[in-house]
PDB file of N, CA and C in Angstrom:
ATOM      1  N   UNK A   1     124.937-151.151 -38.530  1.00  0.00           N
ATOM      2  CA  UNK A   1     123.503-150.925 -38.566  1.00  0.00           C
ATOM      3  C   UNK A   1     123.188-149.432 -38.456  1.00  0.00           C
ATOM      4  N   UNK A   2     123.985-148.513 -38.273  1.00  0.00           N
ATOM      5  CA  UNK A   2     123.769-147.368 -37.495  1.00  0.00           C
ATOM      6  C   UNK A   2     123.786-146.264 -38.885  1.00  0.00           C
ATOM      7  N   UNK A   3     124.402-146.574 -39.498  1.00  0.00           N
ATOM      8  CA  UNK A   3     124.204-145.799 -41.336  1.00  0.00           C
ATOM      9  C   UNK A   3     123.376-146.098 -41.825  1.00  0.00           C
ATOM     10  N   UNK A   4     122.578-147.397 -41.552  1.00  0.00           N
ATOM     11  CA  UNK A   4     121.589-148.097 -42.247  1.00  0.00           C
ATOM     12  C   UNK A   4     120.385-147.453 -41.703  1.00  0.00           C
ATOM     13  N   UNK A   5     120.119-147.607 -40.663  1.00  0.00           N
ATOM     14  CA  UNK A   5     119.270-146.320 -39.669  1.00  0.00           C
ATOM     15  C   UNK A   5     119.397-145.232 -40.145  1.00  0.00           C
ATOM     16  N   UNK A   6     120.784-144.855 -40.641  1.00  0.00           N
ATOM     17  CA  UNK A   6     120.929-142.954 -40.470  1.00  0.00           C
ATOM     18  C   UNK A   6     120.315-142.990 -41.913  1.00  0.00           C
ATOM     19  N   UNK A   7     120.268-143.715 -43.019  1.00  0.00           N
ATOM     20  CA  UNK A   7     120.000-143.323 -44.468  1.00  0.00           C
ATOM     21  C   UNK A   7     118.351-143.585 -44.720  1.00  0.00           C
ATOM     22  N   UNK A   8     117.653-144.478 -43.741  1.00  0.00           N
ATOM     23  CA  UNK A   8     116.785-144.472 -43.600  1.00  0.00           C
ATOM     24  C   UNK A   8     115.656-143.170 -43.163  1.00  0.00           C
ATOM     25  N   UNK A   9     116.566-142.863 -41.768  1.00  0.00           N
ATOM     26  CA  UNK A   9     116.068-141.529 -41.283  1.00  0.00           C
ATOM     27  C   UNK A   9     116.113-140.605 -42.298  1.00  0.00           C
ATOM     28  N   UNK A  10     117.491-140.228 -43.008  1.00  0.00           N
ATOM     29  CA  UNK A  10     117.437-139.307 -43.771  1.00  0.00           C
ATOM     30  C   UNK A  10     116.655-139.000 -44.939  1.00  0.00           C
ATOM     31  N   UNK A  11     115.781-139.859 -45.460  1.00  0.00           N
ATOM     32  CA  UNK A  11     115.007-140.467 -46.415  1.00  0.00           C
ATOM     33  C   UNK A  11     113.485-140.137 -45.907  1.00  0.00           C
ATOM     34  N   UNK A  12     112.972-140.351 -44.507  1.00  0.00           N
ATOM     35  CA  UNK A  12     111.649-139.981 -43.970  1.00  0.00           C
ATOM     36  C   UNK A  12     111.631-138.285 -43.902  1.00  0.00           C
ATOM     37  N   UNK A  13     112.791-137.850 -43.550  1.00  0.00           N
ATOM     38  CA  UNK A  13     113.031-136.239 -42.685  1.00  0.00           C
ATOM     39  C   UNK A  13     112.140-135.466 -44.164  1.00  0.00           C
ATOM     40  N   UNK A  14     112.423-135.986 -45.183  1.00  0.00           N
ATOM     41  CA  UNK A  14     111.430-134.749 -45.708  1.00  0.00           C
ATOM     42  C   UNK A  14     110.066-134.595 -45.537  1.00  0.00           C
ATOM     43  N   UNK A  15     109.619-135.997 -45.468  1.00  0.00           N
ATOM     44  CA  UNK A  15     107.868-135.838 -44.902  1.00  0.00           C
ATOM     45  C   UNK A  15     107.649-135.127 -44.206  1.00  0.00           C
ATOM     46  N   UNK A  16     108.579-135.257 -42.768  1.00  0.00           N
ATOM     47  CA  UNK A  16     108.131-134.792 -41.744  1.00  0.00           C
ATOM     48  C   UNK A  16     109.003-133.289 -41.518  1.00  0.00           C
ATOM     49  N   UNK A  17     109.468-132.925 -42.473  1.00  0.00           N
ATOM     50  CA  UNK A  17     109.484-131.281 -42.654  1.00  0.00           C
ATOM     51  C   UNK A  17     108.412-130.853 -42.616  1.00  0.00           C
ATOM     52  N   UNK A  18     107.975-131.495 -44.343  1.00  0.00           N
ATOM     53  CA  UNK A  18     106.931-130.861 -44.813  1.00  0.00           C
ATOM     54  C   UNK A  18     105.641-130.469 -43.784  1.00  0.00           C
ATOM     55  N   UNK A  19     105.434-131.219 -42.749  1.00  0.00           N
ATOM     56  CA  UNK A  19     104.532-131.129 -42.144  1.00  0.00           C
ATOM     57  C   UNK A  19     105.487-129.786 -40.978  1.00  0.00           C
ATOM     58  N   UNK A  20     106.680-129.180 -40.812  1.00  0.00           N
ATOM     59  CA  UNK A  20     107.085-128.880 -39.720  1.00  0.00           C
ATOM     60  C   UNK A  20     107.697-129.264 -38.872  1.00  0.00           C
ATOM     61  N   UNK A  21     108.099-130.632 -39.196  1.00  0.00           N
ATOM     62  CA  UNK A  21     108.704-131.309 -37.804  1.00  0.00           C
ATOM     63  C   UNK A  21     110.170-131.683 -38.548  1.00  0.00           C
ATOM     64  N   UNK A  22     110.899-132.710 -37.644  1.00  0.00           N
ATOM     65  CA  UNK A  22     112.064-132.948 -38.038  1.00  0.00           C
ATOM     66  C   UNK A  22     112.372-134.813 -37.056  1.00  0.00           C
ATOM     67  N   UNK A  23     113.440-134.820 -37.141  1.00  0.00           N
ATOM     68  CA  UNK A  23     113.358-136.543 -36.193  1.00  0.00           C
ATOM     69  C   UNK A  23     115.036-136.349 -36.231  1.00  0.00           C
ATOM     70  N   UNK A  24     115.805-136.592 -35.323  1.00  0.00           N
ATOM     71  CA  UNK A  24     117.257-136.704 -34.730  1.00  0.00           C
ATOM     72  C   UNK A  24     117.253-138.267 -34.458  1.00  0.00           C
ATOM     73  N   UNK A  25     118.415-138.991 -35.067  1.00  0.00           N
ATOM     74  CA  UNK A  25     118.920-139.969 -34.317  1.00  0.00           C
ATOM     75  C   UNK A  25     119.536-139.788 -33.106  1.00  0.00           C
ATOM     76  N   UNK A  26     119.497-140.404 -32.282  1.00  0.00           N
ATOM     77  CA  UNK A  26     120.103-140.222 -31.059  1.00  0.00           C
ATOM     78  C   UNK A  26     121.205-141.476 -31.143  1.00  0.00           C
ATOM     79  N   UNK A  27     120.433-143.117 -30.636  1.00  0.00           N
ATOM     80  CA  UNK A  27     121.319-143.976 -30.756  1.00  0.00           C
ATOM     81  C   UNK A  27     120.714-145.264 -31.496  1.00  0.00           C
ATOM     82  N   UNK A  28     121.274-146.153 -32.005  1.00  0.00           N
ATOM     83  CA  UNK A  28     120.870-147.034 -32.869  1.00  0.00           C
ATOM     84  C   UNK A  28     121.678-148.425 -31.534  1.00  0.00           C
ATOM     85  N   UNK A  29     120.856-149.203 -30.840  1.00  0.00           N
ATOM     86  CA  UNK A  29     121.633-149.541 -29.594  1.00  0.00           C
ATOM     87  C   UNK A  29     121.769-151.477 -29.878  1.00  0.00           C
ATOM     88  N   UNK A  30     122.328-151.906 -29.279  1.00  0.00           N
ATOM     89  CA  UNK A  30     122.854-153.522 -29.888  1.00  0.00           C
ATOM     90  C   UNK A  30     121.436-154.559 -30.057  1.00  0.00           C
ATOM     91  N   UNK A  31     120.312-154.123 -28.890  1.00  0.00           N
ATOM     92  CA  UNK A  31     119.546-155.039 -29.485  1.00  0.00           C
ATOM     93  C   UNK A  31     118.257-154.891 -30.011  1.00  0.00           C
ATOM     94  N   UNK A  32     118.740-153.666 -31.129  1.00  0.00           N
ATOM     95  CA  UNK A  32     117.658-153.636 -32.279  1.00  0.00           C
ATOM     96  C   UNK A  32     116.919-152.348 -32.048  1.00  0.00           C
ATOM     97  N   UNK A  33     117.027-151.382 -31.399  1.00  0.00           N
ATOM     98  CA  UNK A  33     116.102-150.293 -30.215  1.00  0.00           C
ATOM     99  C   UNK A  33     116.575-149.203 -30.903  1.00  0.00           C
ATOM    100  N   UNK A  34     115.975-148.666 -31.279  1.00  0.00           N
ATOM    101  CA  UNK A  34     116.632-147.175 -32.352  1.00  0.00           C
ATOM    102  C   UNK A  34     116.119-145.924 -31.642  1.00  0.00           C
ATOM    103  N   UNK A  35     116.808-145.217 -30.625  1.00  0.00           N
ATOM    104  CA  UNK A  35     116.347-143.638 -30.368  1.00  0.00           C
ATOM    105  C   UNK A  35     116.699-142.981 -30.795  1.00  0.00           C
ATOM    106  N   UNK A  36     115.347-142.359 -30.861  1.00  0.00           N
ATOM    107  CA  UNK A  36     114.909-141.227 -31.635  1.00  0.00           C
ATOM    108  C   UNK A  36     114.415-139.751 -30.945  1.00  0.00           C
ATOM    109  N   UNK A  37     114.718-138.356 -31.461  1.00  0.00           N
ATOM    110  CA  UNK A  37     113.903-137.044 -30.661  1.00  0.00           C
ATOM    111  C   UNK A  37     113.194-136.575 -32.193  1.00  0.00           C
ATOM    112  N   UNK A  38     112.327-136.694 -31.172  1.00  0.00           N
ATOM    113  CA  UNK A  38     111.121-135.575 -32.334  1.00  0.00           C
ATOM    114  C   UNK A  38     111.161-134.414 -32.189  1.00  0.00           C
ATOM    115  N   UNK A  39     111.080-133.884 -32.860  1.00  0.00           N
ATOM    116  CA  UNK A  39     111.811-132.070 -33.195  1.00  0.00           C
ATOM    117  C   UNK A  39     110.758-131.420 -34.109  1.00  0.00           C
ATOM    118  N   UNK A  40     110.847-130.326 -33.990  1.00  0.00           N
ATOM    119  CA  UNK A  40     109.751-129.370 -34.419  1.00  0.00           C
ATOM    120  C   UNK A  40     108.271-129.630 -34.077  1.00  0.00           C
ATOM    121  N   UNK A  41     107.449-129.285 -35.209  1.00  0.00           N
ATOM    122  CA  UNK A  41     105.874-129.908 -34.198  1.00  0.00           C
ATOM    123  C   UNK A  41     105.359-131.304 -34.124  1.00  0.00           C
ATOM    124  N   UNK A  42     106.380-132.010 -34.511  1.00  0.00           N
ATOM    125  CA  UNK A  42     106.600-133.708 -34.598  1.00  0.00           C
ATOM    126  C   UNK A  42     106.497-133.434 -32.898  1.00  0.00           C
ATOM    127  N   UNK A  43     107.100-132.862 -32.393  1.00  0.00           N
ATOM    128  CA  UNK A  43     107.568-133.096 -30.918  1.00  0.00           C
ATOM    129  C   UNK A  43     106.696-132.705 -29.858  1.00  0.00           C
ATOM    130  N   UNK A  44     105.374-132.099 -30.382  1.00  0.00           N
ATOM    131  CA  UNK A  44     103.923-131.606 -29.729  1.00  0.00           C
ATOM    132  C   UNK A  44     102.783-132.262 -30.514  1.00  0.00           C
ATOM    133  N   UNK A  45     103.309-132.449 -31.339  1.00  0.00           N
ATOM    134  CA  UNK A  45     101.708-132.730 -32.095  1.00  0.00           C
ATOM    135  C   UNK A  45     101.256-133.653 -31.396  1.00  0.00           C
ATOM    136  N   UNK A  46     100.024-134.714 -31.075  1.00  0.00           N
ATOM    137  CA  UNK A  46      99.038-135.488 -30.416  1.00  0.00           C
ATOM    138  C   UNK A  46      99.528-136.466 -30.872  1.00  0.00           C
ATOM    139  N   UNK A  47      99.685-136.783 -32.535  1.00  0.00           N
ATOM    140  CA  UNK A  47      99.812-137.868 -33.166  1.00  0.00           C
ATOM    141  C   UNK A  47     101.399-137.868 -33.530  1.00  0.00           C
ATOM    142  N   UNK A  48     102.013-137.521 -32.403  1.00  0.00           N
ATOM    143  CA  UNK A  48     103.608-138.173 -32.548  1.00  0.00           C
ATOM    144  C   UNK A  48     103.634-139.550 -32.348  1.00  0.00           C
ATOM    145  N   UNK A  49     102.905-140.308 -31.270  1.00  0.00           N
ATOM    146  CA  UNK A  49     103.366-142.079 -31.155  1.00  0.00           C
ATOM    147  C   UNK A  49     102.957-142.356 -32.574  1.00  0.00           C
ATOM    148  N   UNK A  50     102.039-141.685 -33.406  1.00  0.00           N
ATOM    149  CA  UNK A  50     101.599-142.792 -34.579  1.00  0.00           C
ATOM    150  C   UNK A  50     102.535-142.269 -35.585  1.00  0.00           C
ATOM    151  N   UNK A  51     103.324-141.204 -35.758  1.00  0.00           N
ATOM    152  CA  UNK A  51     104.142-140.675 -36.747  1.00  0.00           C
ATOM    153  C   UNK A  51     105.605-142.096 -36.365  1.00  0.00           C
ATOM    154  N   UNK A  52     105.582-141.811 -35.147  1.00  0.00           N
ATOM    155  CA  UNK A  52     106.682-142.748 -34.616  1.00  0.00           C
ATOM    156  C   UNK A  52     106.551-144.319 -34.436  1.00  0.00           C
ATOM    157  N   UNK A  53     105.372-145.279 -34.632  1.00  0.00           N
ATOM    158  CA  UNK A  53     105.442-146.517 -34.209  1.00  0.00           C
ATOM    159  C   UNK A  53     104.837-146.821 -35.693  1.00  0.00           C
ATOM    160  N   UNK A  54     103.720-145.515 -36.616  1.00  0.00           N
ATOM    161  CA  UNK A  54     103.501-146.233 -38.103  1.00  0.00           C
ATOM    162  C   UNK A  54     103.791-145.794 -39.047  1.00  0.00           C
ATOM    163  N   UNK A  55     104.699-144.690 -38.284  1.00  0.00           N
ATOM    164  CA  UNK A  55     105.647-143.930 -40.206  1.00  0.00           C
ATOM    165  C   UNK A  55     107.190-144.512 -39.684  1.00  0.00           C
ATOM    166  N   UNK A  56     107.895-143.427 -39.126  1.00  0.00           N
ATOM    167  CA  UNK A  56     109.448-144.304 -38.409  1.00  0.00           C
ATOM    168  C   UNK A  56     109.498-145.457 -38.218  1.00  0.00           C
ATOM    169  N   UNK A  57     108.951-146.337 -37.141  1.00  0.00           N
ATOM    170  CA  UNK A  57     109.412-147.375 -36.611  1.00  0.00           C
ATOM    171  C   UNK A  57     109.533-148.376 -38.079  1.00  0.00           C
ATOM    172  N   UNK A  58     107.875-148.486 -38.839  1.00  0.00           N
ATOM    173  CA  UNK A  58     107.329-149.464 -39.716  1.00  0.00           C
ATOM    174  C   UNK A  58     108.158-149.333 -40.834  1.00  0.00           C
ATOM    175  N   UNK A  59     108.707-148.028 -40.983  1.00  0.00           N
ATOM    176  CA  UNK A  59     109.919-148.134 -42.409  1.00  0.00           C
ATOM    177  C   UNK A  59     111.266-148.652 -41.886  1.00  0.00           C
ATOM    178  N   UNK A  60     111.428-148.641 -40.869  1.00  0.00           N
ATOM    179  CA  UNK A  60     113.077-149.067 -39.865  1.00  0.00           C
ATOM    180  C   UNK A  60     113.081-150.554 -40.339  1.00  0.00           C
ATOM    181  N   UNK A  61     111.937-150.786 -39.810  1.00  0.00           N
ATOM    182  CA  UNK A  61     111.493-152.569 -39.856  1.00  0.00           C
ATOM    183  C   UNK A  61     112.081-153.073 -41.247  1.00  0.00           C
ATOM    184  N   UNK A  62     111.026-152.157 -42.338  1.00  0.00           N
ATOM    185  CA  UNK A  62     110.931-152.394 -43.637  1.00  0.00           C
ATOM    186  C   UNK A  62     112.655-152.759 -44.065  1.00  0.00           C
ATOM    187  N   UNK A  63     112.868-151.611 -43.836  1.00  0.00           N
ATOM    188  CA  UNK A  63     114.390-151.422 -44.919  1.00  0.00           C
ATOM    189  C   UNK A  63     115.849-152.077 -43.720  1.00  0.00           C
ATOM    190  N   UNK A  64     115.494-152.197 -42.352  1.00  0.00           N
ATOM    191  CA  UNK A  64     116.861-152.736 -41.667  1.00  0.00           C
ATOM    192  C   UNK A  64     116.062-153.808 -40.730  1.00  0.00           C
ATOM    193  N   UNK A  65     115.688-154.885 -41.248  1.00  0.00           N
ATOM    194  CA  UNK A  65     115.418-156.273 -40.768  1.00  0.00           C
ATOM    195  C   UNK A  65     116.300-156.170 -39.290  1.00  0.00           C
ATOM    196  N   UNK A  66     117.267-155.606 -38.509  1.00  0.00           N
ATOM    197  CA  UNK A  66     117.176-155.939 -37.587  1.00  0.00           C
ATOM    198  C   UNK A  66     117.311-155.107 -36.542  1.00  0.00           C
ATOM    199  N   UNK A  67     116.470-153.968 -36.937  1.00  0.00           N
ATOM    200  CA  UNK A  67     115.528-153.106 -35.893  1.00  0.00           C
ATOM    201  C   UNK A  67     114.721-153.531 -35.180  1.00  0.00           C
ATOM    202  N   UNK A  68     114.034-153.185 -33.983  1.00  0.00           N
ATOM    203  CA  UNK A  68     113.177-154.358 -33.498  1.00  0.00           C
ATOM    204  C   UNK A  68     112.026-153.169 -32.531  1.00  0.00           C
ATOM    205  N   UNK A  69     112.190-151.790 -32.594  1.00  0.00           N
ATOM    206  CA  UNK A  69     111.833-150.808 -31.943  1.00  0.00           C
ATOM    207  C   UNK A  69     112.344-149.614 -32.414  1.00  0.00           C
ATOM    208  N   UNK A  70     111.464-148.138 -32.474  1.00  0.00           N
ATOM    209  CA  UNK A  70     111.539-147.332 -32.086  1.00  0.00           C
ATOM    210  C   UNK A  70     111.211-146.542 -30.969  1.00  0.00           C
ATOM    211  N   UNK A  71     112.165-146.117 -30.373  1.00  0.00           N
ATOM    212  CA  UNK A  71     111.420-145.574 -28.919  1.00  0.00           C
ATOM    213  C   UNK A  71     111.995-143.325 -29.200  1.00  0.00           C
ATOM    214  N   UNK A  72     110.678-142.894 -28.541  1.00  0.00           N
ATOM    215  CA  UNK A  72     110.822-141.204 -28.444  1.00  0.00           C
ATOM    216  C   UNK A  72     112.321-140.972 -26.979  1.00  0.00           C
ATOM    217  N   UNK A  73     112.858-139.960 -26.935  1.00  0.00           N
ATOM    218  CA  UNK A  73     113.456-139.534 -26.185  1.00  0.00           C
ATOM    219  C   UNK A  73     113.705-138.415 -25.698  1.00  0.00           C
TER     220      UNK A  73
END
C-alpha cells in the first residue's frame, strides 16, 4: 500500500508547489492512517486541514480504497 500512497502523493506535490508548499510521507500505517508533514506554506497557511482532509486525504480515498485517514504530523 505504501507505493500506492507514495505515487499518489507524488502526483498531488505539484499543486501544492505551485501554491509554495510541498507534503512528505512520513508513514502509510496497517490500519489505513497515512502520515503526512506539510512543508512549505502548506505548513502555515490557515487552510492546511482543508488542503489535507479535501485535496490529500479525498484523492488517497479515491485512488487506494484502503486508506481510511489522513492525519498532519
Amino acid at each position: 500500500m505504501f507505493e500506492k500512497v507514495k505515487q499518489v502523493i507524488d502526483e498531488i506535490r505539484p499543486m501544492l508547489k505551485a501554491d509554495g508548499g510541498d507534503v512528505e510521507l512520513i508513514e502509510v500505517m496497517d490500519d489505513g492512517t497515512v502520515k503526512l508533514r506539510l512543508l512549505g506554506a502548506c505548513g502555515h497557511c490557515p487552510m492546511s486541514i482543508m488542503t489535507l482532509k479535501m485535496g490529500i486525504e479525498k484523492r488517497l480515498k479515491e485512488r487506494v480504497p484502503e486508506v481510511k485517514e489522513a492525519i498532519a504530523v
